[in-house]
N, C-alpha and C. Protein backbone atom coordinates (compact mmCIF):
# COMPACT_ATOMS: atom_id res chain seq x y z
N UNK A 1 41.96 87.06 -52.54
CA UNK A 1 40.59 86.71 -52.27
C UNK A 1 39.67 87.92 -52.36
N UNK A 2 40.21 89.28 -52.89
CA UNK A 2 38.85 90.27 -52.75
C UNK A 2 38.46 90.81 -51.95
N UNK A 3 37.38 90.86 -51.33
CA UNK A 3 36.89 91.16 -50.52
C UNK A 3 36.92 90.93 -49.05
N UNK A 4 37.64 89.35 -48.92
CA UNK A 4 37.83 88.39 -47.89
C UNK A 4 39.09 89.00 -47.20
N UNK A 5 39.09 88.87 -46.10
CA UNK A 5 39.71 89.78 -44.85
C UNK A 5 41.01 88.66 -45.32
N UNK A 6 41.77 89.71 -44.79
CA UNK A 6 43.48 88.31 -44.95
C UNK A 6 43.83 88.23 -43.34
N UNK A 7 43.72 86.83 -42.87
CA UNK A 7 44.00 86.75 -41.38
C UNK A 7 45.41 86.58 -40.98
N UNK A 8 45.54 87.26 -39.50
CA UNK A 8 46.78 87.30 -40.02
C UNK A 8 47.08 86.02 -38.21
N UNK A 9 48.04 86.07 -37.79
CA UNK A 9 48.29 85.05 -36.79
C UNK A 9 47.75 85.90 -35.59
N UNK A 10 47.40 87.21 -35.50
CA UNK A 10 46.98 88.01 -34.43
C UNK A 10 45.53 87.75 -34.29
N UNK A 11 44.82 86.65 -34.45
CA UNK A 11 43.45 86.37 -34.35
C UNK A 11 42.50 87.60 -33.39
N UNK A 12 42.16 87.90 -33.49
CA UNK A 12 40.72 88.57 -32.49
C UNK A 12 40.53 87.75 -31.23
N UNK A 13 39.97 88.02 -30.33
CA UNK A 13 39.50 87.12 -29.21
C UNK A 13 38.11 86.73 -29.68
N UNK A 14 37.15 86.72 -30.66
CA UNK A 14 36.42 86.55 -31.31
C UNK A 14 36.51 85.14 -32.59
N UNK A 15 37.25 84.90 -32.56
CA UNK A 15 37.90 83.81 -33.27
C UNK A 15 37.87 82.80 -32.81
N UNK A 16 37.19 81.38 -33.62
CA UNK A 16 37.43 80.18 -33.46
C UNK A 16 38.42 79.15 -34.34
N UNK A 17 38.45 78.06 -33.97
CA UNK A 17 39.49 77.18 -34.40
C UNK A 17 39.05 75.50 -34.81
N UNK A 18 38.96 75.36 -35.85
CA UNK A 18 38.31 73.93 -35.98
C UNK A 18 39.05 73.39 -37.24
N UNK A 19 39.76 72.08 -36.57
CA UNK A 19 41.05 71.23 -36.94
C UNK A 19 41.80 72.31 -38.39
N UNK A 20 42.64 72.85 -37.92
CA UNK A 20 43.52 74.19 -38.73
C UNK A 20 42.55 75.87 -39.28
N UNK A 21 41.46 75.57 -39.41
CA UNK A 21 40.73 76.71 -39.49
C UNK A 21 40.13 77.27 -39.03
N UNK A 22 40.79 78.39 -38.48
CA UNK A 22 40.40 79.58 -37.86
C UNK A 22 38.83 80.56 -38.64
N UNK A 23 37.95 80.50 -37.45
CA UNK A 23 36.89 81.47 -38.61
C UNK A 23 36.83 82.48 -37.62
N UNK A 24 35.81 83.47 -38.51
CA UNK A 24 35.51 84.36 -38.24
C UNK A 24 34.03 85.16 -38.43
N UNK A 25 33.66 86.13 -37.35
CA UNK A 25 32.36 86.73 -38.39
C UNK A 25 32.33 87.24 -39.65
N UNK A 26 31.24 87.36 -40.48
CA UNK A 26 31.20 88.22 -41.55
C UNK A 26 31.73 89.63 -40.89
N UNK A 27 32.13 90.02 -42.32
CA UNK A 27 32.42 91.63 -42.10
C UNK A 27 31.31 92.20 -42.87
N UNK A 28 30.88 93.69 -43.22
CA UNK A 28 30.04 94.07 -44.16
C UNK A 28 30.18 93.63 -45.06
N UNK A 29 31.31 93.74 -45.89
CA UNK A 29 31.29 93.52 -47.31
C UNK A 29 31.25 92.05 -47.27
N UNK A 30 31.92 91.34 -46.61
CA UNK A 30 31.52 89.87 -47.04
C UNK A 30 30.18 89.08 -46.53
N UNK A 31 29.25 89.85 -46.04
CA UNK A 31 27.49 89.48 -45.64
C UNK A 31 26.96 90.16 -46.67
N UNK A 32 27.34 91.35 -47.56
CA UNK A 32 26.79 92.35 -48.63
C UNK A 32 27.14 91.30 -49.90
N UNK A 33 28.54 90.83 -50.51
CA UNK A 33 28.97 90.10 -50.79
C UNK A 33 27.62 88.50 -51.04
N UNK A 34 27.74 88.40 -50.04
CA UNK A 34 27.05 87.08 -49.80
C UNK A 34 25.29 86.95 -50.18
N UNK A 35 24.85 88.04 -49.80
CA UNK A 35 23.51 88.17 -50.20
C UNK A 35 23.48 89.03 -51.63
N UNK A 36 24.55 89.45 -52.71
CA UNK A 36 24.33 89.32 -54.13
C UNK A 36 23.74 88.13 -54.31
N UNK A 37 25.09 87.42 -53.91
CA UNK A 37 25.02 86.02 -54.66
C UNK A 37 24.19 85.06 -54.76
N UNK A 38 23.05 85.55 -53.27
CA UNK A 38 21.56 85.23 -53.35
C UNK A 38 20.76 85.52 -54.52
N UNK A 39 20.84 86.72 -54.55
CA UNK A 39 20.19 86.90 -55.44
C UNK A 39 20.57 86.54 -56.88
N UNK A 40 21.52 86.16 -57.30
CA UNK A 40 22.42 85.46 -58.40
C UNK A 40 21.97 84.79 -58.53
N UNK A 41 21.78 84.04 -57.29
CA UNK A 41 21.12 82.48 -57.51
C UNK A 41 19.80 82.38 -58.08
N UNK A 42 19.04 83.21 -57.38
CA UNK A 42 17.47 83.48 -57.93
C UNK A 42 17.82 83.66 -59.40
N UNK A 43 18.56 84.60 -60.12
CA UNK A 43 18.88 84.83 -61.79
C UNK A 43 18.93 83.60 -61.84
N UNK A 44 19.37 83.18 -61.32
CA UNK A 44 19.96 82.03 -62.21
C UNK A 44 18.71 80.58 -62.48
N UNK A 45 18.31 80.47 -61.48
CA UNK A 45 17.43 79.38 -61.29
C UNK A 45 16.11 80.23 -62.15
N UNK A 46 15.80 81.05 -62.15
CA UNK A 46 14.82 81.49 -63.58
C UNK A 46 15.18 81.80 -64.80
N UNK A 47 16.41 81.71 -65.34
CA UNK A 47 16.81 81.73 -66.17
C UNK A 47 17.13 80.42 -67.01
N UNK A 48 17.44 79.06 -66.00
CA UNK A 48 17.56 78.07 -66.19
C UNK A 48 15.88 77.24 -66.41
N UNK A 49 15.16 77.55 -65.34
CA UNK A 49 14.20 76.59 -64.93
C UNK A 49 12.85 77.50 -65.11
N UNK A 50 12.40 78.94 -65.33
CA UNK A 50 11.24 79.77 -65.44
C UNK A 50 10.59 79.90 -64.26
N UNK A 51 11.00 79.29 -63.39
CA UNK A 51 10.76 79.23 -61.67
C UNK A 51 11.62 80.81 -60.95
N UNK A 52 10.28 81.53 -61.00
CA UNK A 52 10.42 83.03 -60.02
C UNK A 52 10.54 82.78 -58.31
N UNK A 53 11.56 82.78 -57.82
CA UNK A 53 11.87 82.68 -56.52
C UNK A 53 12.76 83.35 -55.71
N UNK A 54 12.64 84.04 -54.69
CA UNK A 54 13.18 84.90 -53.88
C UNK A 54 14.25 83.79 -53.34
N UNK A 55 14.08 82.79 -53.25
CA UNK A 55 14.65 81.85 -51.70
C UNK A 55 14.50 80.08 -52.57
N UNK A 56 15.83 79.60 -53.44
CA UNK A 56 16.16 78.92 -54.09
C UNK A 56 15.92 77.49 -53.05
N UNK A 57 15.17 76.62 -53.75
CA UNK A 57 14.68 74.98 -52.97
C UNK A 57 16.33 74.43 -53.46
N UNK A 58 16.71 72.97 -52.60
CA UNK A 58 17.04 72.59 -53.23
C UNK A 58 17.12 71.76 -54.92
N UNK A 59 15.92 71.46 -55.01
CA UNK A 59 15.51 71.25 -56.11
C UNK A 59 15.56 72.06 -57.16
N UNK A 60 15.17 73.39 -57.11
CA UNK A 60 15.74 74.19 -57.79
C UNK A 60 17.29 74.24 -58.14
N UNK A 61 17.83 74.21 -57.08
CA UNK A 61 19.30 74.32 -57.68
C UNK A 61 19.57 73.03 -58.12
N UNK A 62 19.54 71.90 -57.98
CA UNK A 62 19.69 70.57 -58.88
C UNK A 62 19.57 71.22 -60.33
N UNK A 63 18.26 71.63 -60.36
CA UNK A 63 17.55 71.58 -61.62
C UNK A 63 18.25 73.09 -62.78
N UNK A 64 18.95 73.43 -62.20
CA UNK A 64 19.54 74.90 -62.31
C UNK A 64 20.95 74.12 -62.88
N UNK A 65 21.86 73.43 -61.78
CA UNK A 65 23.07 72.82 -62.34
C UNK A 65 22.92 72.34 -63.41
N UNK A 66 21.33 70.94 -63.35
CA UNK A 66 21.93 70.18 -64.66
C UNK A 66 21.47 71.02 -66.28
N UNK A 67 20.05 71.99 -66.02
CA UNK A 67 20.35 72.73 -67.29
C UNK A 67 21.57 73.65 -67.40
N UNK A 68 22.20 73.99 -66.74
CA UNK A 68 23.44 74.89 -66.99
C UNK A 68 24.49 74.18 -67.58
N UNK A 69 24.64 73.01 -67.05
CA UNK A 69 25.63 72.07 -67.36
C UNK A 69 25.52 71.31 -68.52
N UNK A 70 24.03 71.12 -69.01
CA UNK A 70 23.50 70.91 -70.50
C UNK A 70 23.71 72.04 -71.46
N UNK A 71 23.65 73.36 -70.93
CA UNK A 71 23.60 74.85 -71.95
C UNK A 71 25.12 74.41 -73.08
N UNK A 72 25.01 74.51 -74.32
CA UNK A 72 26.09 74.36 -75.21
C UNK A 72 26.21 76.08 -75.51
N UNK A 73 25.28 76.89 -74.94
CA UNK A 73 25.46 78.60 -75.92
C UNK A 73 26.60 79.26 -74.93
N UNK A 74 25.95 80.24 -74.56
CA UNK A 74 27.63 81.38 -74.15
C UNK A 74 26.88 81.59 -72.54
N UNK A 75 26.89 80.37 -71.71
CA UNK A 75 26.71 80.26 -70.43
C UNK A 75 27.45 80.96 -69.52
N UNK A 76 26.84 81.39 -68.37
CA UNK A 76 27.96 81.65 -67.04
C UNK A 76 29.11 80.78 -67.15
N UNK A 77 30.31 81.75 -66.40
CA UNK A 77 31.44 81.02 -65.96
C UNK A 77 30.99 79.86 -64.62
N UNK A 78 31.74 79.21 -65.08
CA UNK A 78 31.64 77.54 -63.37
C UNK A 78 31.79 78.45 -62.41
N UNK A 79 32.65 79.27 -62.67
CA UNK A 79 33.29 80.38 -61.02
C UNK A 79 31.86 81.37 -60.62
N UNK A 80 31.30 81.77 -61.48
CA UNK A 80 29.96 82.03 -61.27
C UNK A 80 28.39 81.30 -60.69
N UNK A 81 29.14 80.14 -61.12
CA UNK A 81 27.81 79.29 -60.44
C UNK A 81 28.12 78.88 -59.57
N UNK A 82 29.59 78.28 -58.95
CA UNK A 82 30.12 77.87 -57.61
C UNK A 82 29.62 78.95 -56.92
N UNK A 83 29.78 80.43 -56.91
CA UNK A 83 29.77 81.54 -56.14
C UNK A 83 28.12 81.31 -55.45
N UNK A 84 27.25 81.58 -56.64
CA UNK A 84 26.14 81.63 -56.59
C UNK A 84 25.16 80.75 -55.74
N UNK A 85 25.44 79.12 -56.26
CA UNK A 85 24.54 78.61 -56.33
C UNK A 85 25.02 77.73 -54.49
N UNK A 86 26.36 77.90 -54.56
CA UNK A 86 27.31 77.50 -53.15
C UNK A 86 26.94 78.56 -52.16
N UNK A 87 26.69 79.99 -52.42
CA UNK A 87 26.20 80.16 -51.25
C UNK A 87 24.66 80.12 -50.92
N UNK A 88 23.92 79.49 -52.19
CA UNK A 88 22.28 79.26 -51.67
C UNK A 88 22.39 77.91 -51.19
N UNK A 89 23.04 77.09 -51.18
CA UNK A 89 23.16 75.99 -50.75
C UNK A 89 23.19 75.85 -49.51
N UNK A 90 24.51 76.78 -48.88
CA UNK A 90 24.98 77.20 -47.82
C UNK A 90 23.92 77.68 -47.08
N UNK A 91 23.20 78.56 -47.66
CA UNK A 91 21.62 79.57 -47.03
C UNK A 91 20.88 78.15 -46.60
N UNK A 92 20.80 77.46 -47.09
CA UNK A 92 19.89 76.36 -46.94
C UNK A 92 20.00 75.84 -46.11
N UNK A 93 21.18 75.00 -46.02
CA UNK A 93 21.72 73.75 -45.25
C UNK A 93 22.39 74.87 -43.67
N UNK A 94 22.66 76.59 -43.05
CA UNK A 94 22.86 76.88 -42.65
C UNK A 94 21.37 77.11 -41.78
N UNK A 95 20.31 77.10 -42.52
CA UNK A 95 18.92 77.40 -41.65
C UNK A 95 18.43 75.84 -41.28
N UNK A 96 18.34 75.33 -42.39
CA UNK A 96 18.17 73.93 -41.73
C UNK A 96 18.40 72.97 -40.35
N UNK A 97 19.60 73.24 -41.06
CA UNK A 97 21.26 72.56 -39.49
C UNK A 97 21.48 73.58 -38.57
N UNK A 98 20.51 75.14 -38.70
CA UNK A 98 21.04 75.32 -37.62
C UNK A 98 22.47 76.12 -37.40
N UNK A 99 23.56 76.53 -38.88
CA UNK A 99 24.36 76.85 -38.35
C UNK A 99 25.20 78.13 -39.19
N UNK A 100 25.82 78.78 -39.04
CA UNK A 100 26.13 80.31 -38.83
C UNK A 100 26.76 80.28 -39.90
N UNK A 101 26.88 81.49 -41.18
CA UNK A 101 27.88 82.37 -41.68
C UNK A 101 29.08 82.30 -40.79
N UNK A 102 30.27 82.21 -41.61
CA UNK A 102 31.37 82.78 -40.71
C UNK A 102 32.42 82.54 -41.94
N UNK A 103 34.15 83.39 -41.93
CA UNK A 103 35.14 83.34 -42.55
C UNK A 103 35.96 82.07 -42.27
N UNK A 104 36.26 81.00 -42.77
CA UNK A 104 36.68 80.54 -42.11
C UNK A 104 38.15 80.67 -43.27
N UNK A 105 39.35 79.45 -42.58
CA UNK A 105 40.56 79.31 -43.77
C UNK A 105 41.43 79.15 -42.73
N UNK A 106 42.89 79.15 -43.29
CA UNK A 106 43.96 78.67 -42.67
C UNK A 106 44.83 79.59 -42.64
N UNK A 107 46.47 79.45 -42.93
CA UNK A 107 47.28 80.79 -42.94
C UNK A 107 47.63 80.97 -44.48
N UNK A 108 47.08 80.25 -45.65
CA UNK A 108 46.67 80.65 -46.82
C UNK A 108 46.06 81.82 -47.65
N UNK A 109 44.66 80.50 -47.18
CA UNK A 109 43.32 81.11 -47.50
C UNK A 109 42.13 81.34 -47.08
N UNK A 110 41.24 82.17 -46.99
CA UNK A 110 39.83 82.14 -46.53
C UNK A 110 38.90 81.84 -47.63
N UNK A 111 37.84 81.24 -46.49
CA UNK A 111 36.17 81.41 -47.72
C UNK A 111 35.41 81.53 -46.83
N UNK A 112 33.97 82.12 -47.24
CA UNK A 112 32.84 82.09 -46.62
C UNK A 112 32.60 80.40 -46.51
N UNK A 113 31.97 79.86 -45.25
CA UNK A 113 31.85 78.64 -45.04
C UNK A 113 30.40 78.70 -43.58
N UNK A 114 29.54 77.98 -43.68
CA UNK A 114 29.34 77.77 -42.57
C UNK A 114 28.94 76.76 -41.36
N UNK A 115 28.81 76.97 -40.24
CA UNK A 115 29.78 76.10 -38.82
C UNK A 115 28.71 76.05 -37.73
N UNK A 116 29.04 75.08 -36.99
CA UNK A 116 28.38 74.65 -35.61
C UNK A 116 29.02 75.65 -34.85
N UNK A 117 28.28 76.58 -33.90
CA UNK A 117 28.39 77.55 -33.09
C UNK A 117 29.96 76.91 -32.19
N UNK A 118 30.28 76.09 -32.18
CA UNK A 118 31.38 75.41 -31.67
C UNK A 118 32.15 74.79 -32.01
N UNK A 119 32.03 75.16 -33.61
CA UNK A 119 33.40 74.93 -34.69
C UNK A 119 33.64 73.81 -34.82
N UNK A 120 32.58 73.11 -34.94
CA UNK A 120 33.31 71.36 -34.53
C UNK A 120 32.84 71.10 -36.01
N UNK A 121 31.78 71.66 -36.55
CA UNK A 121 31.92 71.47 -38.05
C UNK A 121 32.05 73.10 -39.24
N UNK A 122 32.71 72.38 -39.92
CA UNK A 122 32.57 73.66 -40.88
C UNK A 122 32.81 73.49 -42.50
N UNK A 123 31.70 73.99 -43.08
CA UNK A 123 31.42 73.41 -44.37
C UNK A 123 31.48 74.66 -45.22
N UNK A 124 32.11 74.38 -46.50
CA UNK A 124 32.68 75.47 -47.51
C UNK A 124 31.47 75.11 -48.42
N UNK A 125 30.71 75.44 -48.99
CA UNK A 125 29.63 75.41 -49.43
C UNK A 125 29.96 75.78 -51.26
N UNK A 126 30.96 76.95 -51.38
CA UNK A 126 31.45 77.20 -52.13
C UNK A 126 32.39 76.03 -53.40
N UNK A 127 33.02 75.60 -52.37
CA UNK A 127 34.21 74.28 -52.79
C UNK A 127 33.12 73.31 -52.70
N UNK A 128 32.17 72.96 -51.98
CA UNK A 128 31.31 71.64 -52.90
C UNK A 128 31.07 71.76 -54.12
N UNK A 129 30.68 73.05 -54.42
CA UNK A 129 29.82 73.39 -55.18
C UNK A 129 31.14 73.36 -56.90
N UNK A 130 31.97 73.61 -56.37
CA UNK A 130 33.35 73.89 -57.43
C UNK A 130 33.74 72.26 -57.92
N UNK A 131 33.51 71.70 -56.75
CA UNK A 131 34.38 70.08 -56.91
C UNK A 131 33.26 69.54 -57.28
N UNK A 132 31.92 69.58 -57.33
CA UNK A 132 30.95 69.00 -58.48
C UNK A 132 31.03 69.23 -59.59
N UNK A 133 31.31 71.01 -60.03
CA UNK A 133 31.11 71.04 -60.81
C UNK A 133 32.12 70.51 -62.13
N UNK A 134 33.55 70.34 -61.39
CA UNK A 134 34.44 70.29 -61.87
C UNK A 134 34.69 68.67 -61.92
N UNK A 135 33.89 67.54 -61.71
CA UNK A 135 33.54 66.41 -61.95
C UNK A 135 32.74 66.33 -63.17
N UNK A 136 31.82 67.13 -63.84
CA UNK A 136 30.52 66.71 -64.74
C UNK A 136 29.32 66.77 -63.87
N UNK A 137 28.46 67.48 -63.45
CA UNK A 137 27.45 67.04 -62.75
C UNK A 137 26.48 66.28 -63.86
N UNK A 138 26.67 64.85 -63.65
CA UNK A 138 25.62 64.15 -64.09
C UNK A 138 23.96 63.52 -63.63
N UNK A 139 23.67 64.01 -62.07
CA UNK A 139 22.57 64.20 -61.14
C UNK A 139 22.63 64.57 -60.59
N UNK A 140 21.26 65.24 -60.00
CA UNK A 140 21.25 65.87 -58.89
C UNK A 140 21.78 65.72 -57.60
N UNK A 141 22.54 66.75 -57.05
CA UNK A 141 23.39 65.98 -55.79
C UNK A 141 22.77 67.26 -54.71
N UNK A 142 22.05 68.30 -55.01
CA UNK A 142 22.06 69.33 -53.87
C UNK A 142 20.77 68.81 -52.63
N UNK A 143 20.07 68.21 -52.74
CA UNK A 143 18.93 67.46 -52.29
C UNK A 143 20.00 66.06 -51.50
N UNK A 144 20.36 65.47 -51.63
CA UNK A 144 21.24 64.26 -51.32
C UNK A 144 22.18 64.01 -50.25
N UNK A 145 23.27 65.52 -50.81
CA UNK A 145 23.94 66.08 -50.10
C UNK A 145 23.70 67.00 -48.66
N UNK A 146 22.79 67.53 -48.77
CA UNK A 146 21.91 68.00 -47.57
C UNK A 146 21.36 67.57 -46.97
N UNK A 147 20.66 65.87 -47.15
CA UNK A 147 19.85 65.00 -46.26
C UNK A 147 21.09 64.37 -45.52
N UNK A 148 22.66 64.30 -46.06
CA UNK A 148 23.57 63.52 -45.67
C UNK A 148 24.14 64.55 -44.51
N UNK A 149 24.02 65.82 -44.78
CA UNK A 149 24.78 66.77 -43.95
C UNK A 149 24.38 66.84 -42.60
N UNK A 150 22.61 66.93 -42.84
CA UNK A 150 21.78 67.30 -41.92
C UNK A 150 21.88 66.23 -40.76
N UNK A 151 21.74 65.17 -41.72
CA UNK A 151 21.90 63.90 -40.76
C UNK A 151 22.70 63.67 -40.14
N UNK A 152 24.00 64.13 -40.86
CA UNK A 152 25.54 63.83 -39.55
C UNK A 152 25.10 64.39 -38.64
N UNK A 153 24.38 65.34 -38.77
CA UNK A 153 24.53 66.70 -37.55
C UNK A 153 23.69 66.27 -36.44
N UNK A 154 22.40 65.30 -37.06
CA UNK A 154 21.62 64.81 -36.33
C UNK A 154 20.49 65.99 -36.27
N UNK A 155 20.61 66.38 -37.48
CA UNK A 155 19.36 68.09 -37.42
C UNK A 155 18.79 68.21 -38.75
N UNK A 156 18.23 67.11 -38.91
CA UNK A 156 17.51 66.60 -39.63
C UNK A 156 16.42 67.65 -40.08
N UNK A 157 16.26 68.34 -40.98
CA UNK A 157 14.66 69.31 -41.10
C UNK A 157 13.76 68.46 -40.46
N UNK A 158 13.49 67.33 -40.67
CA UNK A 158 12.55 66.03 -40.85
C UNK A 158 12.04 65.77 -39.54
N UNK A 159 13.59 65.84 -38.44
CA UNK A 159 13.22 65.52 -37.36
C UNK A 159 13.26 66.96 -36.56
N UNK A 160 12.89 67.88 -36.90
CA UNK A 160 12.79 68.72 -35.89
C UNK A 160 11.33 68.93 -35.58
């Protein structure tokens, strides 16, 4: 995994647990890590869409997938746009809902994912973003998917 800490069964007293995955805080490199890929995202969504933005809408990234996913020339790798566009997603739906950066994974693997201060949810932002893409994205799902998230949570942008 890179950069991603390898956990080992000696957890921290800092460590949570939510149904098999153990998370954790960012470390430097994986919050340094994480805010490239912000900015990746910004490349990317003006490169796709001519839209200059510090801080990617969801709409933007819809609109980012499906021209990328239309591009026939010598496009980013998928592993590049999962990275990217999964952790602006994550940025999003983590300010929205309310809920934290953290490592999470099992005795495998880790990913950046983020969680209800009480681990009761925890969302890989990354792996949505991989298992769309690796379907065909044929519509927009980042707008959709976030009204559905927010809502489980009951933290609605809408209703706050």
């Amino acid at each position: 995994m890179g950069i991603f800490r390898q956990r080992s069964s000696n957890a921290p007293a800092n460590a949570g647990s939510s149904g098999g995955a153990t998370t954790y805080p960012l470390n430097m490199s994986e919050a340094s890590w994480r805010d490239e890929q912000l900015v990746r995202a910004c490349d990317l969504v003006f490169y796709y869409t001519g839209e200059d933005t510090d801080q990617p809408t969801l709409e933007q990234l819809d609109a980012t997938v499906m021209a990328w996913a239309a591009d026939t020339s010598d496009r980013p790798d998928a592993g590049d746009i999962d990275n990217a566009l999964g952790i602006a997603f994550g940025d999003i739906l983590a300010e929205d809902a309310h809920l934290s950066w953290v490592v999470a994974g099992g005795s495998q693997d880790s990913d950046l994912a983020v969680h209800t201060a009480d681990d009761a949810v925890v969302v890989f932002p990354r792996t949505i973003v991989a298992e769309y893409l690796d379907a065909g994205p044929t519509e927009p799902f980042f707008a959709r998917l976030h009204g559905e998230l927010t809502a489980s949570l009951g933290r609605s942008p809408d209703s706050q």
